[in-house]
N, C-alpha and C. Protein backbone atom coordinates (compact mmCIF):
# COMPACT_ATOMS: atom_id res chain seq x y z
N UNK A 1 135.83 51.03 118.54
CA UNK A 1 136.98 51.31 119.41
C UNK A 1 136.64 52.39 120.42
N UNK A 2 135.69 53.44 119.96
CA UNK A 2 135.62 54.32 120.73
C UNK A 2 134.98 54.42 122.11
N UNK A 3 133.55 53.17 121.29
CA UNK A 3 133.12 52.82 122.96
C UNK A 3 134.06 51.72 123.80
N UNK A 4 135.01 51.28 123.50
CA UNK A 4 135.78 50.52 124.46
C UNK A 4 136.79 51.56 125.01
N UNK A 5 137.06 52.72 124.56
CA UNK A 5 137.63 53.96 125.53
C UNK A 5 136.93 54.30 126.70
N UNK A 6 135.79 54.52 125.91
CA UNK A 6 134.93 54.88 127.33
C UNK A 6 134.73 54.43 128.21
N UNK A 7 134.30 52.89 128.15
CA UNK A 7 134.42 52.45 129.26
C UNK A 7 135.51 51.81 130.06
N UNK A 8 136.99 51.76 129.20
CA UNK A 8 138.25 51.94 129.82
C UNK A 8 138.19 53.00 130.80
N UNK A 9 137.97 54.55 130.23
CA UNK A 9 137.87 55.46 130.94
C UNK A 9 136.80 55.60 132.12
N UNK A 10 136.09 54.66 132.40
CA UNK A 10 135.13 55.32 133.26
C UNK A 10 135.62 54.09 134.24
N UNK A 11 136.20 53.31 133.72
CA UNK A 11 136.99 51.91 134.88
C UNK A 11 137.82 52.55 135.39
N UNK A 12 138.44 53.45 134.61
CA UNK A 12 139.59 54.07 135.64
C UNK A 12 139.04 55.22 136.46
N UNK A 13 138.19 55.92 136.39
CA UNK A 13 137.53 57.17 136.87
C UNK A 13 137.18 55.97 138.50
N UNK A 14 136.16 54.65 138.25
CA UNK A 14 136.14 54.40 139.17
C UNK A 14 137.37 53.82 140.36
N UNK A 15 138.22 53.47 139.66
CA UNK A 15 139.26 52.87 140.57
C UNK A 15 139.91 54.35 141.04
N UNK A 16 140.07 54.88 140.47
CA UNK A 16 140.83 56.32 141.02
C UNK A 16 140.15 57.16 142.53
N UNK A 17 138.54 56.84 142.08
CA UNK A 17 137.33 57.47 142.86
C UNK A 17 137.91 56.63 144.27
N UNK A 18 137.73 55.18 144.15
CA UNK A 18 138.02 53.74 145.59
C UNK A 18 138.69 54.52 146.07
N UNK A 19 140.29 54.49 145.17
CA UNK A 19 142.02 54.89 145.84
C UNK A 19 141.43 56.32 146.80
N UNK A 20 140.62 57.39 146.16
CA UNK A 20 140.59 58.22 146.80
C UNK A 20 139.47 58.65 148.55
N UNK A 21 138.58 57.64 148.00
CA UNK A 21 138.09 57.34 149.43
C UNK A 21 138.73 56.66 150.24
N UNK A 22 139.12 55.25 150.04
CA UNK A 22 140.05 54.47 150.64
C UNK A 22 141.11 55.63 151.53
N UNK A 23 141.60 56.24 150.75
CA UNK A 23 142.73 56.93 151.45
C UNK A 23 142.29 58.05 152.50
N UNK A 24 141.59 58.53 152.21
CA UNK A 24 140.77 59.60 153.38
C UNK A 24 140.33 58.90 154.24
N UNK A 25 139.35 57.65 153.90
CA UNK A 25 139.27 56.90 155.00
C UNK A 25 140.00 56.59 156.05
N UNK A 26 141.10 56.01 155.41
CA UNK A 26 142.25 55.73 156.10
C UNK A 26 142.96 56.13 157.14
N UNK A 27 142.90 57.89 156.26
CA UNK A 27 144.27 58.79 156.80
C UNK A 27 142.89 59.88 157.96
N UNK A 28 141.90 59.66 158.03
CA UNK A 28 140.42 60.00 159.18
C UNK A 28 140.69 59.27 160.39
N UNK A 29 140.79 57.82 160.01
CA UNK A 29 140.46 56.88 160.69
C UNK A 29 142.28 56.66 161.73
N UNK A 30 142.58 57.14 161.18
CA UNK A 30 144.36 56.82 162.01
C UNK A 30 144.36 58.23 162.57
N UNK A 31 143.91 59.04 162.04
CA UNK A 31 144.01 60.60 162.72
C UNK A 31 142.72 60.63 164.19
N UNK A 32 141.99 59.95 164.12
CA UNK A 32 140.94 59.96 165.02
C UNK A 32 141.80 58.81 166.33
N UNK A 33 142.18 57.77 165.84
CA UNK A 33 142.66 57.26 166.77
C UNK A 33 144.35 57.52 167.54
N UNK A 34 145.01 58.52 166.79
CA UNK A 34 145.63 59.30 167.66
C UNK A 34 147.23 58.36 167.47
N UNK A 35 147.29 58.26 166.07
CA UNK A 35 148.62 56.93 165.64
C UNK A 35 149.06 58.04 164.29
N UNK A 36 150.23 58.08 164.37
CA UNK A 36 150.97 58.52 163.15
C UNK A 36 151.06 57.45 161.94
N UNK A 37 151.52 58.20 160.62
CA UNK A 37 151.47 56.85 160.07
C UNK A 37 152.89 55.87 160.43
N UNK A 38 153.98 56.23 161.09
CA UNK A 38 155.10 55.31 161.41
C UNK A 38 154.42 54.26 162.73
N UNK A 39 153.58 54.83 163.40
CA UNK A 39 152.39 54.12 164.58
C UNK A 39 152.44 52.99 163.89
N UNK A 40 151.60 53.26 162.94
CA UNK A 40 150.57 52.23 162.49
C UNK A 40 151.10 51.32 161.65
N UNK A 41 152.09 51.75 160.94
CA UNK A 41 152.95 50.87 160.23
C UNK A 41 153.08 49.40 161.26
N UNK A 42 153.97 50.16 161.98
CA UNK A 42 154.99 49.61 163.35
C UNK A 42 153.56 48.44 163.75
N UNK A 43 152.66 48.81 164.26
CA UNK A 43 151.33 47.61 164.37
C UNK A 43 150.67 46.35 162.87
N UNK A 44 150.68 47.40 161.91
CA UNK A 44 151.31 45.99 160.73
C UNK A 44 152.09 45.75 160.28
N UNK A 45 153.66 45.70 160.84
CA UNK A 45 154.34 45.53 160.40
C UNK A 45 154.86 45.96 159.06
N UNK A 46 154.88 46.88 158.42
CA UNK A 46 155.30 47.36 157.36
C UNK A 46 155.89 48.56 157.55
N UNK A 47 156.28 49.51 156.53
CA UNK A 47 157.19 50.79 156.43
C UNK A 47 155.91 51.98 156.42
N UNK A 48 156.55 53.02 157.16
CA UNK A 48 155.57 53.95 156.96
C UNK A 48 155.48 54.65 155.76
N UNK A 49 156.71 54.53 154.97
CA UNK A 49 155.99 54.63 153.32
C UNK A 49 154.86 54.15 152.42
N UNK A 50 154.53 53.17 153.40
CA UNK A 50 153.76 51.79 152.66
C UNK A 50 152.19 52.68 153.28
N UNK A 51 152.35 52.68 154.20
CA UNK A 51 150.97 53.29 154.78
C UNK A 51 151.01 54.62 154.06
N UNK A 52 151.88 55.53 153.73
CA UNK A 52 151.63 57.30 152.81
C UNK A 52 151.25 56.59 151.80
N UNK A 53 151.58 55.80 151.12
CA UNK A 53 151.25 55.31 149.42
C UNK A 53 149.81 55.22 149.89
N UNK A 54 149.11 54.45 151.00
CA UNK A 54 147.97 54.13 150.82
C UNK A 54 147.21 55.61 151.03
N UNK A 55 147.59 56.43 151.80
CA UNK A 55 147.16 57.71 152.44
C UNK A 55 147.16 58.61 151.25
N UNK A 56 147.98 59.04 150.26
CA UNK A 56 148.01 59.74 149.01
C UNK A 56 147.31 59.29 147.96
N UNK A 57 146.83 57.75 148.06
CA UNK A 57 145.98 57.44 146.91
C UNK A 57 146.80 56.47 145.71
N UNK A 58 147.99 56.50 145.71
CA UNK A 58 148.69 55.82 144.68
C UNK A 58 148.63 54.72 144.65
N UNK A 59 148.44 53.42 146.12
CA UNK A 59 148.55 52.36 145.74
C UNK A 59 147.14 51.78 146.79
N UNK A 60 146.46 50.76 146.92
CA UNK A 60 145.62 50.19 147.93
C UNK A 60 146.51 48.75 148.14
N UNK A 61 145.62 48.86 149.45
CA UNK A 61 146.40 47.06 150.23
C UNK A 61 145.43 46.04 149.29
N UNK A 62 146.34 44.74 149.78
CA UNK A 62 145.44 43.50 149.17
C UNK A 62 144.87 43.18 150.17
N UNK A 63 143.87 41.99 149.79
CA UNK A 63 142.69 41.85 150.95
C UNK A 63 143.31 41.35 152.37
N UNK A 64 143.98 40.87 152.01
CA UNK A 64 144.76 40.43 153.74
C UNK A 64 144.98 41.26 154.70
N UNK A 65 145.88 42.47 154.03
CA UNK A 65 145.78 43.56 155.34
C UNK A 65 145.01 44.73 154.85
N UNK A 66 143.90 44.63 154.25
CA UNK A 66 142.71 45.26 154.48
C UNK A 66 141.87 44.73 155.69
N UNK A 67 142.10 43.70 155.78
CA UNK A 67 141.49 42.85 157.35
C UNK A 67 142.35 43.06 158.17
N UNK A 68 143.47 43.33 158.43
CA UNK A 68 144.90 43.41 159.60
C UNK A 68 144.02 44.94 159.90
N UNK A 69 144.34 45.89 158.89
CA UNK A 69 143.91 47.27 158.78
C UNK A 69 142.69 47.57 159.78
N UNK A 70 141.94 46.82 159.26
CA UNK A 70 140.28 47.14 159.68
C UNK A 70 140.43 46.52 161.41
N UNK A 71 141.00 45.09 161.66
CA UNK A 71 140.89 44.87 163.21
C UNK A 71 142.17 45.56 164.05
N UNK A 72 143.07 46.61 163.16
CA UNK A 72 143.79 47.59 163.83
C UNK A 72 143.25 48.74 164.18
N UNK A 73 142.07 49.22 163.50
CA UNK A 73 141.61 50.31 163.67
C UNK A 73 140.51 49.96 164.22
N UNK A 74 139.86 48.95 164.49
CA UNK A 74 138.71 48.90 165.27
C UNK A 74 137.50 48.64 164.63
N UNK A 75 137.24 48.79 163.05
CA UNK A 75 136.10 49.04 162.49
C UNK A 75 136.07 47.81 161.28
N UNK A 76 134.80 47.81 160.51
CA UNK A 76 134.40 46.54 159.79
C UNK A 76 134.96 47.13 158.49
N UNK A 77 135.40 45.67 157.66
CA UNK A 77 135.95 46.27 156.53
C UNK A 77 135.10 47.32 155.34
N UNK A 78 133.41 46.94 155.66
CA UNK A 78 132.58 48.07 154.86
C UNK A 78 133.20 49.37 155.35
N UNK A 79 133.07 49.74 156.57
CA UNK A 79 133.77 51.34 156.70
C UNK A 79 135.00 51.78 156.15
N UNK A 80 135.85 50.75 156.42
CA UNK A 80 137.18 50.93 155.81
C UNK A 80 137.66 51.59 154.64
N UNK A 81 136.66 50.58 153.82
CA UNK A 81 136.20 50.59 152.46
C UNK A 81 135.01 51.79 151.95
N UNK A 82 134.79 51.87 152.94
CA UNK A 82 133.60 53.11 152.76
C UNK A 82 132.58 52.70 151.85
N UNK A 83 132.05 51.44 151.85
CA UNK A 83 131.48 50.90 151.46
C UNK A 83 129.84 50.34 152.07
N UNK A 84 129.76 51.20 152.65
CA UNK A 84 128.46 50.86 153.63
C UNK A 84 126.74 51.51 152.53
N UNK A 85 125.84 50.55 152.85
CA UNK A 85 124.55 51.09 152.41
C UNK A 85 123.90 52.03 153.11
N UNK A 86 124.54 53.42 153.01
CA UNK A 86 123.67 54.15 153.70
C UNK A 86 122.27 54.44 152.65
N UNK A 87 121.64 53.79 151.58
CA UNK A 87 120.44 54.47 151.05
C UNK A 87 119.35 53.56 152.29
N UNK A 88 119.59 52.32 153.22
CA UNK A 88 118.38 51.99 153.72
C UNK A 88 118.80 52.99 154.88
N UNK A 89 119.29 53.32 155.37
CA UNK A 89 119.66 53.84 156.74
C UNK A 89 119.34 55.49 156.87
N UNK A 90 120.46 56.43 156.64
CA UNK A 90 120.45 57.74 156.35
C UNK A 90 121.43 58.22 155.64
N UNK A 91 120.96 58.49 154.19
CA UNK A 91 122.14 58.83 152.73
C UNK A 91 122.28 60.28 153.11
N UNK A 92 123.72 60.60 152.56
CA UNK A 92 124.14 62.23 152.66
C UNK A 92 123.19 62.74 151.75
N UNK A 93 122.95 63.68 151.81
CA UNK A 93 122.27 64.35 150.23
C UNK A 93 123.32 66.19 150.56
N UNK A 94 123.38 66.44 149.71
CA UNK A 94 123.66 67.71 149.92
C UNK A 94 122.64 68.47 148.77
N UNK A 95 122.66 70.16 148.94
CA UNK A 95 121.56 71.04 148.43
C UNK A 95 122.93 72.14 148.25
N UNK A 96 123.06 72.21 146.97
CA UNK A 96 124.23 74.17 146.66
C UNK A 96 123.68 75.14 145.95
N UNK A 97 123.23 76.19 146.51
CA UNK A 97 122.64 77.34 145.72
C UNK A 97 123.24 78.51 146.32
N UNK A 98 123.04 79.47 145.53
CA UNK A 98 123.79 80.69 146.21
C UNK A 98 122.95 81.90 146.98
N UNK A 99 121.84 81.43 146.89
CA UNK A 99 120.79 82.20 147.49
C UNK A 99 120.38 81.61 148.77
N UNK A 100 120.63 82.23 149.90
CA UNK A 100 120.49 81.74 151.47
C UNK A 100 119.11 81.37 151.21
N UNK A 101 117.87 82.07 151.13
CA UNK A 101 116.94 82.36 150.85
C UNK A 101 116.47 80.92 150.55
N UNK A 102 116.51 80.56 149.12
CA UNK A 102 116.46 79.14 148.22
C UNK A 102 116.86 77.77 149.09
N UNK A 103 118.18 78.29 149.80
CA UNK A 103 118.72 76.90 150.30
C UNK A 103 118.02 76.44 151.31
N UNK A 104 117.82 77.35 152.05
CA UNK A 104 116.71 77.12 153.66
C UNK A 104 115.54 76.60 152.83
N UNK A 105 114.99 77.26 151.68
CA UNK A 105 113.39 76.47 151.23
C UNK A 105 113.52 75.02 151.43
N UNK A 106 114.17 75.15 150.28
CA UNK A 106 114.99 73.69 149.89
C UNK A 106 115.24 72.55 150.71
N UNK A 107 116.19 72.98 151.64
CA UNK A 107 116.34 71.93 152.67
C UNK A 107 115.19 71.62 153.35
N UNK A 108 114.30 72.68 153.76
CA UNK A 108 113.08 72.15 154.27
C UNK A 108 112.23 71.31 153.55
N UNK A 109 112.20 71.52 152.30
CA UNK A 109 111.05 70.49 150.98
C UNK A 109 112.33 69.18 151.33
N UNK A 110 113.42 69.28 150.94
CA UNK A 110 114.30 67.48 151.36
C UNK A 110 113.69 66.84 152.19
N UNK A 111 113.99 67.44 153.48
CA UNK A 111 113.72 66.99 155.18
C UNK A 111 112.69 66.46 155.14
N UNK A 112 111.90 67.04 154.55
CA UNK A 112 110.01 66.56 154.28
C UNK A 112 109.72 65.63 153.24
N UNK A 113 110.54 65.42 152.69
CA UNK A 113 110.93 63.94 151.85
C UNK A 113 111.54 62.97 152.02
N UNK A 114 112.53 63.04 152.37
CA UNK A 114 113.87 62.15 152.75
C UNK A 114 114.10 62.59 154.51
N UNK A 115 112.95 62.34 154.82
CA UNK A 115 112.93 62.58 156.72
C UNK A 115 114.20 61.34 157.32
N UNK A 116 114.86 60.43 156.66
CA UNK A 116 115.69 60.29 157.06
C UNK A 116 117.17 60.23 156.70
N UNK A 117 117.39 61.20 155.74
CA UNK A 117 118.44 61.07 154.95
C UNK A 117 119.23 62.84 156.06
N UNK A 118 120.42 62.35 156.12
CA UNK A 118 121.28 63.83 156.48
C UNK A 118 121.49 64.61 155.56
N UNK A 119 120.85 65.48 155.19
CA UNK A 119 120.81 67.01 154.58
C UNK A 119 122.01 67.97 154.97
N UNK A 120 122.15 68.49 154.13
CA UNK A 120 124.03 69.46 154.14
C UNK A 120 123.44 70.30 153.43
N UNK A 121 122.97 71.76 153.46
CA UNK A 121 123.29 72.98 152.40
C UNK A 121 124.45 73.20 151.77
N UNK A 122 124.65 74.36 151.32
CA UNK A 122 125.78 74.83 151.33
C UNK A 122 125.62 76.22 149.99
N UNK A 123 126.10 77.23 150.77
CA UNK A 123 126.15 78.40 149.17
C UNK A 123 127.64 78.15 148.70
N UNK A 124 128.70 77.68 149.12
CA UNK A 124 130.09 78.02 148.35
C UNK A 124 130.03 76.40 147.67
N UNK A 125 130.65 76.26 146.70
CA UNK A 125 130.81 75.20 145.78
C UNK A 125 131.80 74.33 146.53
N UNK A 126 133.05 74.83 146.80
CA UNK A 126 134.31 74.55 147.82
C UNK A 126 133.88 73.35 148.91
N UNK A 127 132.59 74.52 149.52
CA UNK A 127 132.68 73.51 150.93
C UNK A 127 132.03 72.09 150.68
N UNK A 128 130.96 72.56 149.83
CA UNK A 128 130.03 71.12 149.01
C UNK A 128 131.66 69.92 148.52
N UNK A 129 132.54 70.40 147.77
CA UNK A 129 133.20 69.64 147.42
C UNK A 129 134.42 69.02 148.46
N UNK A 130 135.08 69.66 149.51
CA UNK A 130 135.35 69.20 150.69
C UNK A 130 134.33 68.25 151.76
N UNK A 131 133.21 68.59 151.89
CA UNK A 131 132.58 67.72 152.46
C UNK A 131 132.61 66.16 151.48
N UNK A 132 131.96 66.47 150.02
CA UNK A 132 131.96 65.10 149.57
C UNK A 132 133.14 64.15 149.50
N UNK A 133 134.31 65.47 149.92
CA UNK A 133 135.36 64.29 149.63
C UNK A 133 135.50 63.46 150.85
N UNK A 134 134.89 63.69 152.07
CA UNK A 134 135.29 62.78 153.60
C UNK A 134 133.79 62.55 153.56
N UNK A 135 132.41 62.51 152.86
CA UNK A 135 131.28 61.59 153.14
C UNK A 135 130.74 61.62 152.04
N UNK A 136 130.43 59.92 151.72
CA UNK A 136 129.87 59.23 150.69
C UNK A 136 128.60 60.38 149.87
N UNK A 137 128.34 60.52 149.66
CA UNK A 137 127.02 61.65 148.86
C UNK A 137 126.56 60.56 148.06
N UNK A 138 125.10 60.34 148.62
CA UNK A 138 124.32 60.02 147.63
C UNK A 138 123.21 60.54 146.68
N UNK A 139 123.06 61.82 146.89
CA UNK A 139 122.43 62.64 146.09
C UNK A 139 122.63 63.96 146.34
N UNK A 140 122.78 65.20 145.18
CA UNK A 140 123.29 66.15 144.99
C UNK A 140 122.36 67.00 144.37
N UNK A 141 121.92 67.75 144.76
CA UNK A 141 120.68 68.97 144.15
C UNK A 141 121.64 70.13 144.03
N UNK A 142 122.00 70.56 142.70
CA UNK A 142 122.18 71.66 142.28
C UNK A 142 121.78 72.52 141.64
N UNK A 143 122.28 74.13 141.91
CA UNK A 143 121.76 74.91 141.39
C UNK A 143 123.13 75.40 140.13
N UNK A 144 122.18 75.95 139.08
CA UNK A 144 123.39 75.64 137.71
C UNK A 144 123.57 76.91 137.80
N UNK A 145 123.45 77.83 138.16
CA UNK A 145 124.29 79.35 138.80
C UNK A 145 124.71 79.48 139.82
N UNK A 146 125.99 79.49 140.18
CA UNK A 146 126.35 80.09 141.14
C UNK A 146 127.47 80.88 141.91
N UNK A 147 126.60 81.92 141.23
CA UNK A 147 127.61 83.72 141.31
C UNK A 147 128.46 83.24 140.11
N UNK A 148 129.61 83.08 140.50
CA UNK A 148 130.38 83.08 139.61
C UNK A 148 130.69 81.81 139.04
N UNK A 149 130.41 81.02 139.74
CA UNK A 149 130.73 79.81 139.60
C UNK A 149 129.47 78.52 139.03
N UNK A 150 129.56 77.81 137.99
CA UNK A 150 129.05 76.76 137.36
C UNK A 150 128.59 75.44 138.12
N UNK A 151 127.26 75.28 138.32
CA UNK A 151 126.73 74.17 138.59
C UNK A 151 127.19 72.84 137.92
N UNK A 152 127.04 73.08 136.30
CA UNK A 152 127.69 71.98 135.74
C UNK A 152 129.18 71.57 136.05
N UNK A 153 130.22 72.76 136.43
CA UNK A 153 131.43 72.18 136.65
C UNK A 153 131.32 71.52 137.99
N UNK A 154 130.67 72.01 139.18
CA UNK A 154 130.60 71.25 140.66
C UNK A 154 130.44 69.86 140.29
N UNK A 155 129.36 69.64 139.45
CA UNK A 155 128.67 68.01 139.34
C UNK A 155 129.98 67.33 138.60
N UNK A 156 130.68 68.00 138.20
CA UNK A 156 131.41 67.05 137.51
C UNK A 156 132.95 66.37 138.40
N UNK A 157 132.83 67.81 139.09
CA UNK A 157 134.11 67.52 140.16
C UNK A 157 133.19 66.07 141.13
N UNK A 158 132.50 66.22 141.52
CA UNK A 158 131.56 65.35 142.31
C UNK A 158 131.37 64.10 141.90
N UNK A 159 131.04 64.03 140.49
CA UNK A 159 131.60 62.91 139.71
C UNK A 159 132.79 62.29 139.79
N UNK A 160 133.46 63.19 139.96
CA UNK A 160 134.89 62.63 139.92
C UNK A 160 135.60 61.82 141.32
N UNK A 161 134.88 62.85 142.45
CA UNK A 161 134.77 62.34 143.29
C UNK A 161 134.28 60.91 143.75
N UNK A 162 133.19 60.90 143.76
CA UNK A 162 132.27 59.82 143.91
C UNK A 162 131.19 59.38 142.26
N UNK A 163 131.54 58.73 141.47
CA UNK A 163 130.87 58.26 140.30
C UNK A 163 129.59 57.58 140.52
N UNK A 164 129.09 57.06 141.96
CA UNK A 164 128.35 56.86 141.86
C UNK A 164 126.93 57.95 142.53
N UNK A 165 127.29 59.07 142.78
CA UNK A 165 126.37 60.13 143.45
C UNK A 165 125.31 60.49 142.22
N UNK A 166 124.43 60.75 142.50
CA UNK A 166 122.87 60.97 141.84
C UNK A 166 123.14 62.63 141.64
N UNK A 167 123.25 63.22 140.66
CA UNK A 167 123.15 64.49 140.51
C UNK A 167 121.97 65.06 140.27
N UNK A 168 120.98 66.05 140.72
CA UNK A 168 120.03 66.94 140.17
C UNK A 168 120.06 67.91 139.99
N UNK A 169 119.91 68.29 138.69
CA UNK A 169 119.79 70.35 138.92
C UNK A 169 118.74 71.20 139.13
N UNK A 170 118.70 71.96 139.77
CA UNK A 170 117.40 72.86 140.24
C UNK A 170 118.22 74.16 140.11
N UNK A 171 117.19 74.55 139.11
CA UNK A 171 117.18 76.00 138.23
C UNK A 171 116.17 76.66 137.58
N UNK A 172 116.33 78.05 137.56
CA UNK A 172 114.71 79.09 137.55
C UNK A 172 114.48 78.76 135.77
N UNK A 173 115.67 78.41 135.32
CA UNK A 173 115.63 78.88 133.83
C UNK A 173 115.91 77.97 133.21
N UNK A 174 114.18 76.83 132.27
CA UNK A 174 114.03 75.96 131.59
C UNK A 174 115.10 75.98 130.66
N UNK A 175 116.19 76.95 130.20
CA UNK A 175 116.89 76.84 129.06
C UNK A 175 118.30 76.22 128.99
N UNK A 176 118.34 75.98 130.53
CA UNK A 176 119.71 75.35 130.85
C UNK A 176 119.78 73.73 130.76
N UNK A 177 118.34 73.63 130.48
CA UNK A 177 117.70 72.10 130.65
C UNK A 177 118.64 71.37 129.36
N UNK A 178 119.01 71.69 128.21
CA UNK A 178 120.03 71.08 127.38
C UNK A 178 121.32 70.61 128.02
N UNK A 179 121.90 71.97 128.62
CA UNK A 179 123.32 71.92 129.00
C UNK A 179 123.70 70.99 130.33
N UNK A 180 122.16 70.96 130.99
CA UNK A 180 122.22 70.16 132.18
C UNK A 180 122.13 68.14 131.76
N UNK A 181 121.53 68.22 130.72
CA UNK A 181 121.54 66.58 130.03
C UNK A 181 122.77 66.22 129.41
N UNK A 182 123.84 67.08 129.33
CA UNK A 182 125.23 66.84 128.30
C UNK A 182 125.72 65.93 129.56
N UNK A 183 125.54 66.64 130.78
CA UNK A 183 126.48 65.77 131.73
C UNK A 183 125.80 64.56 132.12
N UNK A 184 126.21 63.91 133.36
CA UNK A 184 126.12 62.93 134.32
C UNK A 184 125.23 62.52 135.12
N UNK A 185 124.10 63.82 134.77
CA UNK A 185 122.86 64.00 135.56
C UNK A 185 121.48 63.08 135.85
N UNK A 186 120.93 62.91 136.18
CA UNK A 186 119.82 62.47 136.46
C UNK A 186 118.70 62.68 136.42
N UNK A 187 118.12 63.92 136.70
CA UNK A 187 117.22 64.85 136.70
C UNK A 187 117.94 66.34 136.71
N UNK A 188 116.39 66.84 136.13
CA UNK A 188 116.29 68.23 136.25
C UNK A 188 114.93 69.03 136.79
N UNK A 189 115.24 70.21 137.79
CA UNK A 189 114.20 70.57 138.59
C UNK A 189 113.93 71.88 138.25
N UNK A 190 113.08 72.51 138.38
CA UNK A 190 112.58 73.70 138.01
C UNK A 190 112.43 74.68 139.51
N UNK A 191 112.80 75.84 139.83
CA UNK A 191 112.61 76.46 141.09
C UNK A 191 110.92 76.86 141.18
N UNK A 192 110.45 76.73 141.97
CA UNK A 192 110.68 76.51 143.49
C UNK A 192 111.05 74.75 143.57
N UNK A 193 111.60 74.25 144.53
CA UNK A 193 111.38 73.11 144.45
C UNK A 193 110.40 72.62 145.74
N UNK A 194 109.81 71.78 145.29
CA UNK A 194 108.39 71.19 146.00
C UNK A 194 108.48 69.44 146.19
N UNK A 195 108.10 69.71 147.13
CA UNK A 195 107.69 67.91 147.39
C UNK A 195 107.53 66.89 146.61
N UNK A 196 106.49 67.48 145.37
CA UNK A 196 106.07 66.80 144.11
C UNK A 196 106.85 66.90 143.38
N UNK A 197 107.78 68.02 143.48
CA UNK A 197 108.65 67.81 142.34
C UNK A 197 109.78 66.71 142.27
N UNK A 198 110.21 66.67 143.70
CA UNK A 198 111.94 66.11 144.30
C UNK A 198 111.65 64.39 144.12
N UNK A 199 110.32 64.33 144.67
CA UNK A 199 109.55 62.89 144.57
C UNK A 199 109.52 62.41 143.23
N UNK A 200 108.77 63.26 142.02
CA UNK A 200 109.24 62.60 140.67
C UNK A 200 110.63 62.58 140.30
N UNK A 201 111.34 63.18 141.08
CA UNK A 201 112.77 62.83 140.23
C UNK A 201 113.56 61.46 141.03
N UNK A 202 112.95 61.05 142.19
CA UNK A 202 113.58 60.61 143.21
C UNK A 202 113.63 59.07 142.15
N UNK A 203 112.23 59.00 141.83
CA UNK A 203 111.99 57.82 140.57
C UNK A 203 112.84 57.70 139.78
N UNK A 204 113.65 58.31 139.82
CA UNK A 204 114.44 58.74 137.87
C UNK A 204 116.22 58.57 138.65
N UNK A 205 116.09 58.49 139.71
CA UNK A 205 117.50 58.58 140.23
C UNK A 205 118.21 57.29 139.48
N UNK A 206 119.38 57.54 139.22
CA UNK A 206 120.46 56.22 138.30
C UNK A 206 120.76 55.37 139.44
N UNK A 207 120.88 55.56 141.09
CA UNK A 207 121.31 54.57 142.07
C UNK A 207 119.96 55.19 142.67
N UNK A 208 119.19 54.47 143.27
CA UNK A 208 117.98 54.65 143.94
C UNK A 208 118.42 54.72 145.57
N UNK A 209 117.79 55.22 145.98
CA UNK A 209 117.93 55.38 147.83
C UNK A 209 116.89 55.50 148.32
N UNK A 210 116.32 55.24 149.50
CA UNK A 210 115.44 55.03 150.36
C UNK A 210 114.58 56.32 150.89
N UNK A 211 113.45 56.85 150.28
CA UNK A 211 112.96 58.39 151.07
C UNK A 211 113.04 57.75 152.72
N UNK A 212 112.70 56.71 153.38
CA UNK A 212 112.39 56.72 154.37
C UNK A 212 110.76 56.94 154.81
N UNK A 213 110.06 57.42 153.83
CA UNK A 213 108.76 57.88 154.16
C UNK A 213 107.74 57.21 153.78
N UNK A 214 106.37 57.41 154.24
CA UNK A 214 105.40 56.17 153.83
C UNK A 214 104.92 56.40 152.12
N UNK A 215 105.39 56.79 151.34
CA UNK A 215 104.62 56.69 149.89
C UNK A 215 105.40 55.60 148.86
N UNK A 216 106.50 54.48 149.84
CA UNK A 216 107.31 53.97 148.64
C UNK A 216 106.80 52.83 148.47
């Protein structure tokens, strides 16, 4: 019984994750084109309650006016849906440590790996988790200190966010290496991080993505 919880629970983690991109998507994509939600209603014909339900996350459209939606706003239903392959193209990755110092290394060893993936630092946990919530993240290098705040709890909000993002931790201190396998993770990195290192874990990733570079 218990494993049929779990994966009850992780069906709902993902449908919750959709509702919540879907809706940012949404409520981006109507804010960029300069339509309220009573606008946009008024163009599919429905109530502008109907469009907040979709904007708050509580309910999604059926496929019909997910297509009305998508040739109202201009864009293909993968965007809509936020459903696009960015691992052949250029995947988000983000890098969170609290040491300016570390993060600049860091991003430079990515860049030199994943030469075509968009790289994001970040020292506050906050902004890492605002960004992932308006772009897809496909891989996440964390650091499991920071200041005050827990590496393991970020990855999990991130999880929650997006279930399918690749988590790594990069940390000075082999002893966290237990606490970092309890979660959702993927790998684990040891500081400094190096070329050779990011590359063996890149192997080990649970959704694979594209370095872009000639060694694949």
């Amino acid at each position: 019984m218990s494993r049929w919880i779990i994966i009850w629970t992780s069906l709902k983690r993902e449908v919750c994750s959709l509702n919540t991109l879907f809706a940012e998507t949404l409520r981006k994509l109507r804010s960029e084109r300069g339509l309220s939600q009573k606008q946009l209603g008024e163009k599919l014909f429905v109530n502008h309650s109907t469009v907040a339900r979709w904007e708050n996350g509580t309910r999604l459209p059926d496929a019909a006016m997910i297509s009305r939606l998508s040739a109202c706003l201009g864009v293909d239903v993968n965007t809509l849906l936020n459903l696009e392959e960015q691992s052949d193209e250029s995947p988000n990755v983000i890098l969170v440590d609290d040491s300016r110092a570390v993060l600049s290394d860091a991003v430079t060893v990515l860049g030199e790996v994943l030469p075509n993936a968009t790289i994001t630092g970040f020292v506050w946990p906050r902004e890492a988790i605002e960004y992932a919530r308006t772009n897809r993240v496909a891989l996440a290098v964390l650091d499991i200190e920071l200041g005050s705040a827990s590496g393991l709890d970020l990855s999990r909000t991130l999880l929650e966010i997006n279930p399918r993002i690749n988590i790594v931790f990069l940390t000075a201190y082999a002893d966290y290496s237990l606490d970092a396998w309890q979660t959702e993770a993927c790998g684990f990195v040891l500081k400094p991080l190096t070329p050779e290192r990011i590359r063996d874990q890149l192997k080990k990733l649970r959704y694979p993505l594209s370095t872009g570079g000639t060694d694949e």
